[in-house]
C-alpha atoms as a PDB file:
ATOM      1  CA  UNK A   1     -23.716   6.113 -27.467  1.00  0.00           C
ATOM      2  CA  UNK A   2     -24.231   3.849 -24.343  1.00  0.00           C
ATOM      3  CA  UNK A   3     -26.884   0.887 -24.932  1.00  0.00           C
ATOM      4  CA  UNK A   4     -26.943  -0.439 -21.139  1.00  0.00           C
ATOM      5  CA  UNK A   5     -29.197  -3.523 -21.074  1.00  0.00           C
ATOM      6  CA  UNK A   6     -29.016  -5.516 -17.772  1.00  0.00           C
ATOM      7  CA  UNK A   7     -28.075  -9.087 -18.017  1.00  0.00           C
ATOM      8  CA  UNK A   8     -30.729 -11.656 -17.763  1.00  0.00           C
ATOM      9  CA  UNK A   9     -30.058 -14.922 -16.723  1.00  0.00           C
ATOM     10  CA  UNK A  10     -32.862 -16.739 -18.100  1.00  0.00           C
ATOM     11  CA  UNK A  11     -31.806 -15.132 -21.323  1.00  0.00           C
ATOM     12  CA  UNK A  12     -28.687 -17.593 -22.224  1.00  0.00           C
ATOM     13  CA  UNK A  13     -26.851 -18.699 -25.411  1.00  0.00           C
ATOM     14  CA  UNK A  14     -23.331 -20.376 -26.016  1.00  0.00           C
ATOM     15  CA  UNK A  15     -21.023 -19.393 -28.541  1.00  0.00           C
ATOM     16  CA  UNK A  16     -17.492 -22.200 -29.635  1.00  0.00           C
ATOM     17  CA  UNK A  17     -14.865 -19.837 -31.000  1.00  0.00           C
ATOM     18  CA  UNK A  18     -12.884 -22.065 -32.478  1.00  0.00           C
ATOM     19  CA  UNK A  19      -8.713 -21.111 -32.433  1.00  0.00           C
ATOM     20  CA  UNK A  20      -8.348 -17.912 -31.415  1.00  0.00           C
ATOM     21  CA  UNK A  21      -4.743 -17.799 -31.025  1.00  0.00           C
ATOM     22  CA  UNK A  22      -4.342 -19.156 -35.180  1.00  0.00           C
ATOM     23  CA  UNK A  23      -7.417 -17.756 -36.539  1.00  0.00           C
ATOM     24  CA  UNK A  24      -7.881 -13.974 -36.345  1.00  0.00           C
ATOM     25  CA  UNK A  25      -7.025 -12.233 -39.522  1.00  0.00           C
ATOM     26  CA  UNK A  26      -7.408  -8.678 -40.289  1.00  0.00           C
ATOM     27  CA  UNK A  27      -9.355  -8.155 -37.073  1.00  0.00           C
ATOM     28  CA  UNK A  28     -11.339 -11.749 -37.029  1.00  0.00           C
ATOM     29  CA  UNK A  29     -12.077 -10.897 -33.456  1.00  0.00           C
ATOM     30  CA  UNK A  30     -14.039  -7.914 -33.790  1.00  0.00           C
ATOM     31  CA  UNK A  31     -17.176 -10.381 -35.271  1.00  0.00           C
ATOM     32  CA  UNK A  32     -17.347 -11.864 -31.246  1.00  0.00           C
ATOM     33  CA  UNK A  33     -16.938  -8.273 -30.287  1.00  0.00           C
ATOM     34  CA  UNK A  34     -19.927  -7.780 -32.005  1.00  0.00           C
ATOM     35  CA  UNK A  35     -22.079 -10.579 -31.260  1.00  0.00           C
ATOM     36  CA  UNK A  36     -21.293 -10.106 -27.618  1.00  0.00           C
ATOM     37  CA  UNK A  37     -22.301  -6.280 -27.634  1.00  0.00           C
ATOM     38  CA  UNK A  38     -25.683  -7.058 -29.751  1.00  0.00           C
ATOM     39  CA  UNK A  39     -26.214  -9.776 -27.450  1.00  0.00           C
ATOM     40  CA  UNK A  40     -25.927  -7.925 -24.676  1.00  0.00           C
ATOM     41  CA  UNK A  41     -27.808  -4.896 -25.233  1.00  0.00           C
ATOM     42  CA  UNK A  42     -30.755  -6.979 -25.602  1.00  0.00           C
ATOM     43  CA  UNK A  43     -29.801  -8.409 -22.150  1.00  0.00           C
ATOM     44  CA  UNK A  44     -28.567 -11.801 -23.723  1.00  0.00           C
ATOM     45  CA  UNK A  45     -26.106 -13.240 -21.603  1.00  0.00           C
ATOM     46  CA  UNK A  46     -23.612 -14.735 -24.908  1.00  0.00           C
ATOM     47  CA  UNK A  47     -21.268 -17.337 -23.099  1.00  0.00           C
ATOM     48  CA  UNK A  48     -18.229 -17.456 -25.345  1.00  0.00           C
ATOM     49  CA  UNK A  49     -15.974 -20.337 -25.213  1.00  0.00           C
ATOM     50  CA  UNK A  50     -13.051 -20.284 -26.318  1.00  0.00           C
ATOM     51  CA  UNK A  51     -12.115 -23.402 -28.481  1.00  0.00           C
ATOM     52  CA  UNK A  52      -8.017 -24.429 -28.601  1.00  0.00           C
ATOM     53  CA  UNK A  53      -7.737 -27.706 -28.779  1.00  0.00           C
ATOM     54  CA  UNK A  54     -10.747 -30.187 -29.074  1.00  0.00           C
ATOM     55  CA  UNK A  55      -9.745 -33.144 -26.987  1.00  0.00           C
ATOM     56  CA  UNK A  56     -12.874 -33.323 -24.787  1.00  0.00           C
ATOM     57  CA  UNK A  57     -15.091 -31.134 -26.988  1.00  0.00           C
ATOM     58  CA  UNK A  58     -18.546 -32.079 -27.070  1.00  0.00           C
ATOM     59  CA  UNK A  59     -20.590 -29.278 -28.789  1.00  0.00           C
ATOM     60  CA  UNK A  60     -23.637 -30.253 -26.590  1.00  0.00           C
ATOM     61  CA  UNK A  61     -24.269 -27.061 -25.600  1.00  0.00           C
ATOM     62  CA  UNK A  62     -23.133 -24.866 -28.622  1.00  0.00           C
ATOM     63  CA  UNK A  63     -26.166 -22.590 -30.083  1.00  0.00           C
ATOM     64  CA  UNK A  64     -23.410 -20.702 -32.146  1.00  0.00           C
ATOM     65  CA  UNK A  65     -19.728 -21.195 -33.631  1.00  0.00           C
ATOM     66  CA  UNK A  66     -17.238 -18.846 -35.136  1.00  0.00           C
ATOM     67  CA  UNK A  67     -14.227 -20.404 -37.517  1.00  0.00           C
ATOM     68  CA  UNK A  68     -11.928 -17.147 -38.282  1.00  0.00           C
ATOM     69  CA  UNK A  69      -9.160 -17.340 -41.388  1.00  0.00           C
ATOM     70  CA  UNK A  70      -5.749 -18.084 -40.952  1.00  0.00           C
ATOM     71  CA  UNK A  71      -2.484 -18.430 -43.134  1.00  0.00           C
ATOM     72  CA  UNK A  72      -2.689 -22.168 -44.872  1.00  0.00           C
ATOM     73  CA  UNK A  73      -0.241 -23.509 -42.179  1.00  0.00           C
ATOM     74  CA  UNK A  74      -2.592 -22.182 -39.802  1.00  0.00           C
ATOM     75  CA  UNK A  75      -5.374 -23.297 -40.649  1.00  0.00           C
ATOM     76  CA  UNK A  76      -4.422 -26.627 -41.270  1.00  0.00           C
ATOM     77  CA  UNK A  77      -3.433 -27.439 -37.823  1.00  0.00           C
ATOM     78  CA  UNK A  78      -7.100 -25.734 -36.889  1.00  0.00           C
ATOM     79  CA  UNK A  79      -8.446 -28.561 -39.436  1.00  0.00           C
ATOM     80  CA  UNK A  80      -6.768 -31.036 -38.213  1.00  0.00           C
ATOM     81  CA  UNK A  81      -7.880 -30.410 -34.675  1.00  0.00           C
ATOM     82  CA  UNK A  82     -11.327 -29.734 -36.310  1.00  0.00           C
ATOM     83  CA  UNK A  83     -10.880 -33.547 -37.519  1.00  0.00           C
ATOM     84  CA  UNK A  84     -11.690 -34.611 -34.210  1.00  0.00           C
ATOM     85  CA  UNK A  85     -15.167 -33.431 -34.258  1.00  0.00           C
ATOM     86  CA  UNK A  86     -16.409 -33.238 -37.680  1.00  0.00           C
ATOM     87  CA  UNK A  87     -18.898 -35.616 -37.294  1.00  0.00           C
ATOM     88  CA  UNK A  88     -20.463 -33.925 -34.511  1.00  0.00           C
ATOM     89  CA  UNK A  89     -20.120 -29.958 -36.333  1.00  0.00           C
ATOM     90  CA  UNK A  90     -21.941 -31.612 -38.800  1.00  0.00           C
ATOM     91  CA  UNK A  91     -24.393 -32.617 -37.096  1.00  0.00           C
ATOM     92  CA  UNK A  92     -25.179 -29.383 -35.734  1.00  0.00           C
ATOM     93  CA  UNK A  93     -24.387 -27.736 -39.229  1.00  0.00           C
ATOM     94  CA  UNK A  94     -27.593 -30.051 -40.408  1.00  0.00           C
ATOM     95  CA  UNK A  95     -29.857 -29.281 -37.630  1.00  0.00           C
ATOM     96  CA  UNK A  96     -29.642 -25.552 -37.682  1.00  0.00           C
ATOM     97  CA  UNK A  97     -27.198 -24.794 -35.530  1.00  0.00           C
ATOM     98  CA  UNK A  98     -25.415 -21.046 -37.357  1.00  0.00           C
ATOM     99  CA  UNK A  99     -22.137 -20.489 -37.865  1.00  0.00           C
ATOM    100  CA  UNK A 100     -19.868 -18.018 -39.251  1.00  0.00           C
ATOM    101  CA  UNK A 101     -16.518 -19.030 -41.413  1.00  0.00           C
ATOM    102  CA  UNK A 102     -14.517 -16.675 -42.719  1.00  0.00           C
ATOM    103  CA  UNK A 103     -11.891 -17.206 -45.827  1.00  0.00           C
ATOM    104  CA  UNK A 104     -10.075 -19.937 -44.289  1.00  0.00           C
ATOM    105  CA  UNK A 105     -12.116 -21.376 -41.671  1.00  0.00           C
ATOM    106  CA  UNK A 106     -14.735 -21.015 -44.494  1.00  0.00           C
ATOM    107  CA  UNK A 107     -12.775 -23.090 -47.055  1.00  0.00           C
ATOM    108  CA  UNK A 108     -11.681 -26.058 -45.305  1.00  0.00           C
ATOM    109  CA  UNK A 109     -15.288 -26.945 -44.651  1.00  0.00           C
ATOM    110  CA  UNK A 110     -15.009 -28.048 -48.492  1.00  0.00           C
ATOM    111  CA  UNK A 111     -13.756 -31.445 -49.802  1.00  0.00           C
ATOM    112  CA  UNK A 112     -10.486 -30.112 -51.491  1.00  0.00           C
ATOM    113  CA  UNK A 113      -7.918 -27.200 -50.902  1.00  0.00           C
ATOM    114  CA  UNK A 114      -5.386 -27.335 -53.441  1.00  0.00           C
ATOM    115  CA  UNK A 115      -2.579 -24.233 -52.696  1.00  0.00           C
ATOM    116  CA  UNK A 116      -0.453 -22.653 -54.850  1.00  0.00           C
ATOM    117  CA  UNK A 117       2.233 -25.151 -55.071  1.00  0.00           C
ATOM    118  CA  UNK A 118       0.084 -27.665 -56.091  1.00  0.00           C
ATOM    119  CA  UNK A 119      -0.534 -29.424 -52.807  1.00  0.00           C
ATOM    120  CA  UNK A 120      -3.848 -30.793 -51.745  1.00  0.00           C
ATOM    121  CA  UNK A 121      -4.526 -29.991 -48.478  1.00  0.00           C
ATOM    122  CA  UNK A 122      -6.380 -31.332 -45.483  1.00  0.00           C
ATOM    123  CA  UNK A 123     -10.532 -30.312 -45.159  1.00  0.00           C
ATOM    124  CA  UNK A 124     -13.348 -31.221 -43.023  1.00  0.00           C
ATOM    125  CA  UNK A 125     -15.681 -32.994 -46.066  1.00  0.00           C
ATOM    126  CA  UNK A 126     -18.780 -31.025 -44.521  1.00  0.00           C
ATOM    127  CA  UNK A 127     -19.976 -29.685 -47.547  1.00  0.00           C
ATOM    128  CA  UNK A 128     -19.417 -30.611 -51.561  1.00  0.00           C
ATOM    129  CA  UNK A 129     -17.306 -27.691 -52.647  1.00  0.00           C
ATOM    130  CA  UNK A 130     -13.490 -27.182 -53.264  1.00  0.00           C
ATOM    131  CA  UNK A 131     -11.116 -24.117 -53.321  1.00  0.00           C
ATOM    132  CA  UNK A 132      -7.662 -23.961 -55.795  1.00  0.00           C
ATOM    133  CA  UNK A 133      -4.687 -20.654 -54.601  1.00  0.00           C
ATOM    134  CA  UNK A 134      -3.716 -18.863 -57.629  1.00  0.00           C
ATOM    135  CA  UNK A 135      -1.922 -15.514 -58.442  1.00  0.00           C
ATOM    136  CA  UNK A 136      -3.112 -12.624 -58.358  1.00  0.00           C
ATOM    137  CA  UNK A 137      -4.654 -12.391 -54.617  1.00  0.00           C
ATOM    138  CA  UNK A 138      -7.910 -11.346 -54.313  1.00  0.00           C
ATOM    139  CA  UNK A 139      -7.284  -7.961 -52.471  1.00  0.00           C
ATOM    140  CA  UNK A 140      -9.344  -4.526 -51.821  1.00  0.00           C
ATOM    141  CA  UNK A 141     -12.435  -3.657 -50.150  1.00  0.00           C
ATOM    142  CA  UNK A 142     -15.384  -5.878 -51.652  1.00  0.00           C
ATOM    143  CA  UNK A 143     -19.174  -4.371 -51.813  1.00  0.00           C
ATOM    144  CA  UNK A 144     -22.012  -7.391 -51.856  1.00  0.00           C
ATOM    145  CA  UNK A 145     -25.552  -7.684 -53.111  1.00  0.00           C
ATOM    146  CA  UNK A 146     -27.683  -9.744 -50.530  1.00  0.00           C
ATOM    147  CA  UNK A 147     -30.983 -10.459 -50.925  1.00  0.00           C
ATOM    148  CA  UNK A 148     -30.873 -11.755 -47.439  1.00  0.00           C
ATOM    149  CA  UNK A 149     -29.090  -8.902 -45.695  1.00  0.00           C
ATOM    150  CA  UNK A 150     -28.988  -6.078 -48.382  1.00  0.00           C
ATOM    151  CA  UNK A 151     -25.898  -3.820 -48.818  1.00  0.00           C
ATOM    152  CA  UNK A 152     -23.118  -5.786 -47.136  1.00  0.00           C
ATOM    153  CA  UNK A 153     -19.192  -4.258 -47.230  1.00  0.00           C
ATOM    154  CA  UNK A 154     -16.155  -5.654 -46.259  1.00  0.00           C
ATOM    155  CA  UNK A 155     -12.302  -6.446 -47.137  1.00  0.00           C
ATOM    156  CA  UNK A 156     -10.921  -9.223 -48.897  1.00  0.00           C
ATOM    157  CA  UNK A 157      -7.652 -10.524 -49.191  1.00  0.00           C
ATOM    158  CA  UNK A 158      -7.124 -14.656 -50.611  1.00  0.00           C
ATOM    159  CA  UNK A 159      -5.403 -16.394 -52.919  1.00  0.00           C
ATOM    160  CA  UNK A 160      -8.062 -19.218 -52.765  1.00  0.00           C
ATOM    161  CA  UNK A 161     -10.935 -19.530 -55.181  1.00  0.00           C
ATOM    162  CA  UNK A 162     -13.657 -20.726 -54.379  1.00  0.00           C
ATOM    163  CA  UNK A 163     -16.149 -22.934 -56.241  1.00  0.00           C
ATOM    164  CA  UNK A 164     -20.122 -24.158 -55.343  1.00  0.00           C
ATOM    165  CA  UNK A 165     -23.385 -24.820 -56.164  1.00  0.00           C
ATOM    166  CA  UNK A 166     -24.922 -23.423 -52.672  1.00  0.00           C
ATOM    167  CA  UNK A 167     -26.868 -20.436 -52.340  1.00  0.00           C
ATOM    168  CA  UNK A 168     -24.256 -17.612 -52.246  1.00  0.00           C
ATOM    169  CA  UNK A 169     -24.419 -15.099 -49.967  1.00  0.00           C
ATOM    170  CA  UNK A 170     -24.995 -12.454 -52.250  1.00  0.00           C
ATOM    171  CA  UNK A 171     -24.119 -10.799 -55.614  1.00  0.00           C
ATOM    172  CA  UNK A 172     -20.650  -8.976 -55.838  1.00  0.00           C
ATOM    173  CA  UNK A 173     -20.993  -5.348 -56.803  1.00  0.00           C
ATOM    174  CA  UNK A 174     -17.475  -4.095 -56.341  1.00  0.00           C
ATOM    175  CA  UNK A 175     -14.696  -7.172 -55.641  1.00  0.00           C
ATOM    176  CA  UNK A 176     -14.342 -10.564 -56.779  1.00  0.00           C
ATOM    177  CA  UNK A 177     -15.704 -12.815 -53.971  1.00  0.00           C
ATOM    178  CA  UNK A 178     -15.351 -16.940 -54.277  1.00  0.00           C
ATOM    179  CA  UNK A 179     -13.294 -16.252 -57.255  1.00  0.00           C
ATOM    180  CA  UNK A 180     -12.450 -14.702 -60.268  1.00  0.00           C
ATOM    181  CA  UNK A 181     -15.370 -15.162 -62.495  1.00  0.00           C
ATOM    182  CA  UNK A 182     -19.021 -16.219 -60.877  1.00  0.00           C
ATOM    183  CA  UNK A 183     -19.350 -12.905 -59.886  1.00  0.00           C
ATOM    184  CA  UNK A 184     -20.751 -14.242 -56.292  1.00  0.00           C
ATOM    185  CA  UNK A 185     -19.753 -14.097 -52.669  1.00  0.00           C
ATOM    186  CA  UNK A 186     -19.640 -16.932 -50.334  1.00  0.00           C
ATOM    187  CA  UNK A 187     -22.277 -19.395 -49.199  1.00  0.00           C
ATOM    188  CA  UNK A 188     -25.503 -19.838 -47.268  1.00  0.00           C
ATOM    189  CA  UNK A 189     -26.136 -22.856 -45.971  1.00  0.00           C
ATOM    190  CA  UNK A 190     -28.982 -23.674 -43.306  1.00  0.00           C
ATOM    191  CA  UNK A 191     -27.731 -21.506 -40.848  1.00  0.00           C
ATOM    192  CA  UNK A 192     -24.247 -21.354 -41.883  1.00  0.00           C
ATOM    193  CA  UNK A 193     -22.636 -18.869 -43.725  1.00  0.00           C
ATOM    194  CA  UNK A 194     -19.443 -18.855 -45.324  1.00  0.00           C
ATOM    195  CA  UNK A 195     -17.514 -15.712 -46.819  1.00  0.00           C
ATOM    196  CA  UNK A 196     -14.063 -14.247 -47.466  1.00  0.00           C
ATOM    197  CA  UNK A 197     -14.895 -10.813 -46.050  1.00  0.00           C
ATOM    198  CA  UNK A 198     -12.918  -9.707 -43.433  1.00  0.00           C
ATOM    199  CA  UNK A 199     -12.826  -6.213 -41.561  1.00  0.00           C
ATOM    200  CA  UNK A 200     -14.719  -7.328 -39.786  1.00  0.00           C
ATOM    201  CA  UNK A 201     -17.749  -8.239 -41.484  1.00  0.00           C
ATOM    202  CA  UNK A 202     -20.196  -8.139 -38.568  1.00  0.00           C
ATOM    203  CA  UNK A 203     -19.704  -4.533 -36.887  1.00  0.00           C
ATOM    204  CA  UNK A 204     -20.383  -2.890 -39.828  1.00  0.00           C
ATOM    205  CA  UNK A 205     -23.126  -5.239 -41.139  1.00  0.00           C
ATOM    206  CA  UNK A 206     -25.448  -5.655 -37.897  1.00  0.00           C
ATOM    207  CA  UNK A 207     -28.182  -7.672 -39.957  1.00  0.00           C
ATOM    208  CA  UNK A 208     -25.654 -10.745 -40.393  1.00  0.00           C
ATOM    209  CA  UNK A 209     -24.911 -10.332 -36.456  1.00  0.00           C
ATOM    210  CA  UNK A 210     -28.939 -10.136 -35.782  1.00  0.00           C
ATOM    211  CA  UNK A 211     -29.849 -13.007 -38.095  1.00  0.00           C
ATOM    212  CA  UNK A 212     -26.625 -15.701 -36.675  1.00  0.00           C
ATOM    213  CA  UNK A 213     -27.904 -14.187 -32.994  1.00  0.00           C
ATOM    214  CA  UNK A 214     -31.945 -14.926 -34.144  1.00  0.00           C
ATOM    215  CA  UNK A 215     -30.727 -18.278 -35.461  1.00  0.00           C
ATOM    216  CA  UNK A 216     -29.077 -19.092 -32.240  1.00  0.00           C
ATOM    217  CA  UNK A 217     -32.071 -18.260 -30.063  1.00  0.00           C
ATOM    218  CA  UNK A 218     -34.547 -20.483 -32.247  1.00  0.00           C
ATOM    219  CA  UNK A 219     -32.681 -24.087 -32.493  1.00  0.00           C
ATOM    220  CA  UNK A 220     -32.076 -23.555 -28.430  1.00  0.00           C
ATOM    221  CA  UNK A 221     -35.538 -21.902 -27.918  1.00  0.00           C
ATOM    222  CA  UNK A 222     -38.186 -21.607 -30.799  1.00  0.00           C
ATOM    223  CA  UNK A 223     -39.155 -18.222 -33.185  1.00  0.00           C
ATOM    224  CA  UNK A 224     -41.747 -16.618 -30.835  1.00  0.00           C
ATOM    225  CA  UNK A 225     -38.003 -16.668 -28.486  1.00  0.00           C
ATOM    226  CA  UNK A 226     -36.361 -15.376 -30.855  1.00  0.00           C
ATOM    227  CA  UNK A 227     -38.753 -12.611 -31.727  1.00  0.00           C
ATOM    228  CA  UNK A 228     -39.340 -11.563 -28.496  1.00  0.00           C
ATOM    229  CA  UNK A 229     -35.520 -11.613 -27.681  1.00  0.00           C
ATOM    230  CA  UNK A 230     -34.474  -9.507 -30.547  1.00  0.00           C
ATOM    231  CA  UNK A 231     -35.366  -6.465 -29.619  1.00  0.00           C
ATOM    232  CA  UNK A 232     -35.197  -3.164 -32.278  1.00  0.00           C
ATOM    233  CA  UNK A 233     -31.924  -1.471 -31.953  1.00  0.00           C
ATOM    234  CA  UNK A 234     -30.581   2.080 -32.764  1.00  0.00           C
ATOM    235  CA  UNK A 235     -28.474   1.186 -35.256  1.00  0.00           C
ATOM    236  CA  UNK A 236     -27.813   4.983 -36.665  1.00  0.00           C
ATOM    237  CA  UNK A 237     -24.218   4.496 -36.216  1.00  0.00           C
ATOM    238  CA  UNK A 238     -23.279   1.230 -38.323  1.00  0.00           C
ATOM    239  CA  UNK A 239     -25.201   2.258 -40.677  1.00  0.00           C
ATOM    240  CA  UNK A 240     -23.995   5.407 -40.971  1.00  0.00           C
ATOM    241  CA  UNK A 241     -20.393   3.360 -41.313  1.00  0.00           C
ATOM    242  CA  UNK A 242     -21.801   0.781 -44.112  1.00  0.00           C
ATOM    243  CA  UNK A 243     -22.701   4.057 -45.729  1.00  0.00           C
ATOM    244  CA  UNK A 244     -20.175   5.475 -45.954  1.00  0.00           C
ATOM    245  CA  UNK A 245     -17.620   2.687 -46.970  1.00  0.00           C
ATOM    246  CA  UNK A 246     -19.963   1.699 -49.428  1.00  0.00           C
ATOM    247  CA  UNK A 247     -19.881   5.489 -51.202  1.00  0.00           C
ATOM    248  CA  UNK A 248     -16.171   4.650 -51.018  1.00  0.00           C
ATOM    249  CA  UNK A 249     -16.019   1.861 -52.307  1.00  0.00           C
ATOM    250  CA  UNK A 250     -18.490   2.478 -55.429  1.00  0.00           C
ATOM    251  CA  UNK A 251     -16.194   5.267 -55.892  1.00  0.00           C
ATOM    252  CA  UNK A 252     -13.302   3.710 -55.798  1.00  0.00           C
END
């Protein structure tokens, strides 16, 4: 199914992908993927910079960011990088600016990362919540209740547990989510959402993508933008996919 939209170049939004060569678990990449296609079928024009080291970095012109997971060792150079600009992704965290963080990238915004050895860690400080590794992982496909986004299905696979007071991202149905026993799945936060569902999450949940795109187009524009920007799509096909994992998944 071809969804041709031409390119408008008054139609403009920048997305930081941060670490692409440390950060792409279990097909991390296909959430850009997706963002870029939704974009452009709406004739967005999604400028997607690439983010390896931050020596430089501003974030002046970032509408969007994406922080994919990583192993620990990973994603604690990718922290430690990230140190250099905290202050600023905070900032932009605060004033509306979405993001997407996934397992690691999501964790390491907390205060505290102890792993399974004991060891604390390096995080960011952004927001008041902390993550301990224990045995068993956290492993199989995960089914969420979101009263933002609805059905939402994925794949998780952590050894972290995660613990918070923010508004989760949804209710888990099938899965464990942040951790063994709250029985909830990541964390909304202004615009910025936090899970440990890979996959990818977004091609097969195109609300998340349309809501982190919407986001983007009000803090750089305003909503009557964004409304007239995101445009209805024929979306027969991912749902069709979220369908059908979920009957798996219940099933399973």
């Amino acid at each position: 199914m071809e969804r041709k939209v031409p390119l408008q170049s008054s139609k403009q939004l920048t997305l930081y992908y941060f670490f692409p060569d440390k950060l792409n678990l279990y097909g991390d990449r296909g959430n850009i993927i997706s963002l870029a296609k939704r974009s452009e079928w709406r004739g967005i024009n999604l400028n997607i910079k690439e983010i390896r080291s931050t020596d430089g970095v501003t974030l002046e012109d970032m509408d969007l960011f994406f922080i994919g997971g990583g192993s620990d060792r990973e994603q604690s150079v990718a922290t430690a990088e990230l140190q250099n600009i905290k202050i600023q992704l905070k900032e932009k965290i605060e004033s509306g600016v979405p993001g997407l963080t996934i397992c690691g990238g999501y964790q390491f915004l907390g205060n505290q990362y102890i792993d399974a050895n004991g060891n604390e860690l390096e995080c960011l400080g952004i927001l008041d919540f902390y993550t301990v590794a224990k045995q068993p992982r956290l492993t199989g496909n995960i089914l969420v209740q979101s009263e933002l986004f609805g059905e939402i299905v994925g794949f998780e696979n952590h050894a972290g547990r995660t613990y918070h007071s923010y508004r989760p991202l949804g209710k888990v149905e099938k899965g464990s989510g942040n951790n063994d026993d709250s029985g909830l799945e990541g964390l909304l936060y202004k615009n910025l959402i936090g899970t440990y569902l890979h996959g990818p999450i977004l091609p097969k949940n195109p609300a998340i993508s349309d809501y982190l795109i919407a986001k983007a187009i009000e803090h750089r524009y305003d909503e009557d933008t964004a409304s007239a920007w995101i445009t209805q799509l024929d979306d027969y096909l991912e749902h069709l996919t979220r369908k059908q994992v979920c009957k798996r998944v219940k099933n399973g």
